[in-house]
Each structure stands twice: as C-alpha cells, then as structure tokens.
C-alpha atoms as a PDB file:
ATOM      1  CA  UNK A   1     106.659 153.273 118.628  1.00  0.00           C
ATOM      2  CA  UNK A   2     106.130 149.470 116.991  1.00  0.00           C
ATOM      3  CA  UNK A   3     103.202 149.080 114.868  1.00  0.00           C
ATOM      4  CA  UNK A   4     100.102 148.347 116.069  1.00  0.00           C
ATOM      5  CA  UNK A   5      97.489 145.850 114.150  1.00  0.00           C
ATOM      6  CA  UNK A   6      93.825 146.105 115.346  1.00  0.00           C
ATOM      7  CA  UNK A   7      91.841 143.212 114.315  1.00  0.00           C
ATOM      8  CA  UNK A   8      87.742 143.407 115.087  1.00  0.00           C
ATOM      9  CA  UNK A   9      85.500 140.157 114.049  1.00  0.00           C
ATOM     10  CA  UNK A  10      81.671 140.119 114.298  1.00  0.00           C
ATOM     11  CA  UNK A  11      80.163 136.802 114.718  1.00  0.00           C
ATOM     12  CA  UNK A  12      76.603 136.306 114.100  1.00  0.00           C
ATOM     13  CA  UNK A  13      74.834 133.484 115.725  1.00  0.00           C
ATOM     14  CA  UNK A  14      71.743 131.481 115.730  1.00  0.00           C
ATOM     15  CA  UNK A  15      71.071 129.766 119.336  1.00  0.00           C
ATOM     16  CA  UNK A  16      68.294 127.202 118.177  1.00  0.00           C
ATOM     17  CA  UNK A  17      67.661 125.911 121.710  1.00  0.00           C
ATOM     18  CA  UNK A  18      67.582 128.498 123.425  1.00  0.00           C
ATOM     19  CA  UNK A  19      63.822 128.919 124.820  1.00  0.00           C
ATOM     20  CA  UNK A  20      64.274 131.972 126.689  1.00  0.00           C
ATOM     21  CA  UNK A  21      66.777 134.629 127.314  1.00  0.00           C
ATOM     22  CA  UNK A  22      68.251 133.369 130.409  1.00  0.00           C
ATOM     23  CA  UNK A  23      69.088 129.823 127.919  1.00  0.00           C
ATOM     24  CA  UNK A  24      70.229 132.300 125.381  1.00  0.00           C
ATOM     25  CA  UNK A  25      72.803 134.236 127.753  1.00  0.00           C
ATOM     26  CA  UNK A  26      74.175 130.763 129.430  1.00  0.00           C
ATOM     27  CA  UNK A  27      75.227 129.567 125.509  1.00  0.00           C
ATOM     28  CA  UNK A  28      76.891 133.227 125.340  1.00  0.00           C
ATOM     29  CA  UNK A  29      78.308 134.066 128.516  1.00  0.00           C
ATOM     30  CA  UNK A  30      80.071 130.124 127.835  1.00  0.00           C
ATOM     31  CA  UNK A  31      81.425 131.080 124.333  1.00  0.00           C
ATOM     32  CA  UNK A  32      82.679 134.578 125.514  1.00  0.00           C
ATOM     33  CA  UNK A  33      84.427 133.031 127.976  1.00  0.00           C
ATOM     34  CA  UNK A  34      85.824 129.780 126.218  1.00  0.00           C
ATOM     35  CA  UNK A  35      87.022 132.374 123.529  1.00  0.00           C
ATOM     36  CA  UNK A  36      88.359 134.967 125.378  1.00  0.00           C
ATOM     37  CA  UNK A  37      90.714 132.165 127.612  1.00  0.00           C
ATOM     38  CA  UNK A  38      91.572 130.202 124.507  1.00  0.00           C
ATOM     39  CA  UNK A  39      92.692 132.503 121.979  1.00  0.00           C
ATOM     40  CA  UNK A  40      93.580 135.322 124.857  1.00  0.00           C
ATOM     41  CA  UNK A  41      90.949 138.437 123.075  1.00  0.00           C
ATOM     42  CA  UNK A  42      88.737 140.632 124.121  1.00  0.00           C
ATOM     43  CA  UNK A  43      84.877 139.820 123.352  1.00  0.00           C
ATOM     44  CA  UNK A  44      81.721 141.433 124.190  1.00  0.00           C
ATOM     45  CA  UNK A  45      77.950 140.547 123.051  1.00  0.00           C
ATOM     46  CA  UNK A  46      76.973 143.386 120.909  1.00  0.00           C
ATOM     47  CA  UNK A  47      73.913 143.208 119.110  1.00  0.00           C
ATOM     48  CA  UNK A  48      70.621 140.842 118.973  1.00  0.00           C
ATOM     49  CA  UNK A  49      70.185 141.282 123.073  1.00  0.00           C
ATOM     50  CA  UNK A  50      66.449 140.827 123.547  1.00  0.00           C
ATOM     51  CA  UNK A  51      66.183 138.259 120.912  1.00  0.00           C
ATOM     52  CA  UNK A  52      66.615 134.405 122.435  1.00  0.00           C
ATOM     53  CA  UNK A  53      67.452 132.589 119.222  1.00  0.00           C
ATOM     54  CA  UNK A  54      70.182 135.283 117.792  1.00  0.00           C
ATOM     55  CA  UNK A  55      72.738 136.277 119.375  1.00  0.00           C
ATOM     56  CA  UNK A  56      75.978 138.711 117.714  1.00  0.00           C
ATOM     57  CA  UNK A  57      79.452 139.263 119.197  1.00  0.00           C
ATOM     58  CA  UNK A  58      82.344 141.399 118.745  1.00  0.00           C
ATOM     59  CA  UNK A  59      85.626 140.532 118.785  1.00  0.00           C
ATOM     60  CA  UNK A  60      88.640 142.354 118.803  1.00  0.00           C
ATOM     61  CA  UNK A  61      92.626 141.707 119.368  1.00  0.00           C
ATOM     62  CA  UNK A  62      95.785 143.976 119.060  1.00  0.00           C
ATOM     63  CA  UNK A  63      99.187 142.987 117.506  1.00  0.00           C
ATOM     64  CA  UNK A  64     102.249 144.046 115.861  1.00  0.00           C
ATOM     65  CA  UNK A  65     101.756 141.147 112.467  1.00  0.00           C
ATOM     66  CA  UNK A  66      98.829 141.930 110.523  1.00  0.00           C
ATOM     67  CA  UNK A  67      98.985 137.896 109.459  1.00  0.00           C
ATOM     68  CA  UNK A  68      99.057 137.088 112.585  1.00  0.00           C
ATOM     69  CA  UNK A  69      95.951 139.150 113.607  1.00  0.00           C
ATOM     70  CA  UNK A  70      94.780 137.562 110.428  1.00  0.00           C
ATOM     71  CA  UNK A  71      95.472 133.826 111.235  1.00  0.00           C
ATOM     72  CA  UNK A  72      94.491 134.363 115.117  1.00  0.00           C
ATOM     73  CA  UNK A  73      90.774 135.625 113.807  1.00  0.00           C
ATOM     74  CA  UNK A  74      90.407 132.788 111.468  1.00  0.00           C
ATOM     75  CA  UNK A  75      91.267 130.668 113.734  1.00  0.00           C
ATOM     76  CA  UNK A  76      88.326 131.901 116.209  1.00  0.00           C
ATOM     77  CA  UNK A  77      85.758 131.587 113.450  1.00  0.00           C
ATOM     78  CA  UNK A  78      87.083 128.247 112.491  1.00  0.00           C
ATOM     79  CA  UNK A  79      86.346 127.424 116.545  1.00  0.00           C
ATOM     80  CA  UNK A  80      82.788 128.641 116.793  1.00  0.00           C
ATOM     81  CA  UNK A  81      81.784 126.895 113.752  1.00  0.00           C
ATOM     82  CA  UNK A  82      82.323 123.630 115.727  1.00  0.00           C
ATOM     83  CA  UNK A  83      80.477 124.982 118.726  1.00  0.00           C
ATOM     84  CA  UNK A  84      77.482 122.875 118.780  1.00  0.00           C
ATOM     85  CA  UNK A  85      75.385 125.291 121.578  1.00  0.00           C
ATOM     86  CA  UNK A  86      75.366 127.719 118.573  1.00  0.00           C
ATOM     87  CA  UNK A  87      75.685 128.026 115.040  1.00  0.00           C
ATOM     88  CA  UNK A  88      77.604 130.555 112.819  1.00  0.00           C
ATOM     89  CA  UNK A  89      74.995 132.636 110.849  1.00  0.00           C
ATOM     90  CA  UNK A  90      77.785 134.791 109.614  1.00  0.00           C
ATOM     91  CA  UNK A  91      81.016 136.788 110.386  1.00  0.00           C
ATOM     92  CA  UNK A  92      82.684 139.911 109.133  1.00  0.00           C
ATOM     93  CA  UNK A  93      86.689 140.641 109.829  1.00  0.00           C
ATOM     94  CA  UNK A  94      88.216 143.743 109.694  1.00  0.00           C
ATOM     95  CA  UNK A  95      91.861 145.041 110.110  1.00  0.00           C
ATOM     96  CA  UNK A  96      92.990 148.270 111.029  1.00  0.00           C
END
C-alpha cells in the first residue's frame, strides 16, 4: 500500500454582516461550497454554530506528497483570506 498524507485545516472566521443566522449560514454554505469545487476537499462547519458573527470550519484532504497536502492547504487559506463575505480570524494546519 502507497502512503497516505492526511492534511486537516481549521479556519476560523468572523462574518461581520451577518445579522442573523440564516445571513450567517448563506456566507458559509457559499464558502463550503466554492472551496470544496475549487480545490476538490472535503469541508464541514464545525464549531461556532449558534453564533451569527463567527463561524469555524474544518477542512481536510488525503494524498500521497506531504508538500503537496502542504501547498494545496496553503493555498485554501491564501483563498479565504480574499473572501470578502468573511474574514480569516485564524487557522491551524495539521498533517498526519
């Protein structure tokens, strides 16, 4: 068997205009799927659900390069930081 390189990101997010929950899971459900076509990963909203200005997801791929696991993530940071319907509180990679 080939090796296998897990790569998980956590992206934590502050959603400014969002004045409800319903505005808070149109930004998200639009960045999950914008990510998860674009850079072909799996991402799911994991944390900050009843808050309407935060918002945190996870985000995980699986490869046989550890750099390019590594480039791929940075890449997907380097995307949301642009997103202007939310901004990049902070992020946290890890590599298994």
């Amino acid at each position: 068997m080939g090796r296998m390189v897990i790569g998980a990101l956590s992206l934590k997010f502050a959603i400014f205009g969002a004045t409800s929950l319903k505005d808070k899971r149109r930004v998200v459900s639009s960045l999950k799927d914008r990510l998860s076509s674009r850079f072909n990963i799996s991402v799911a909203e994991v944390g900050a659900l009843d808050h309407r200005q935060q918002a945190e997801l996870g985000v995980t791929m699986v490869a046989n390069d550890r750099r390019f696991v590594e480039r791929c993530l940075d890449k997907v940071v380097d995307y949301v930081r642009l997103d202007r319907s939310a901004s990049l509180v902070d992020y946290e990679t890890e590599i298994f």
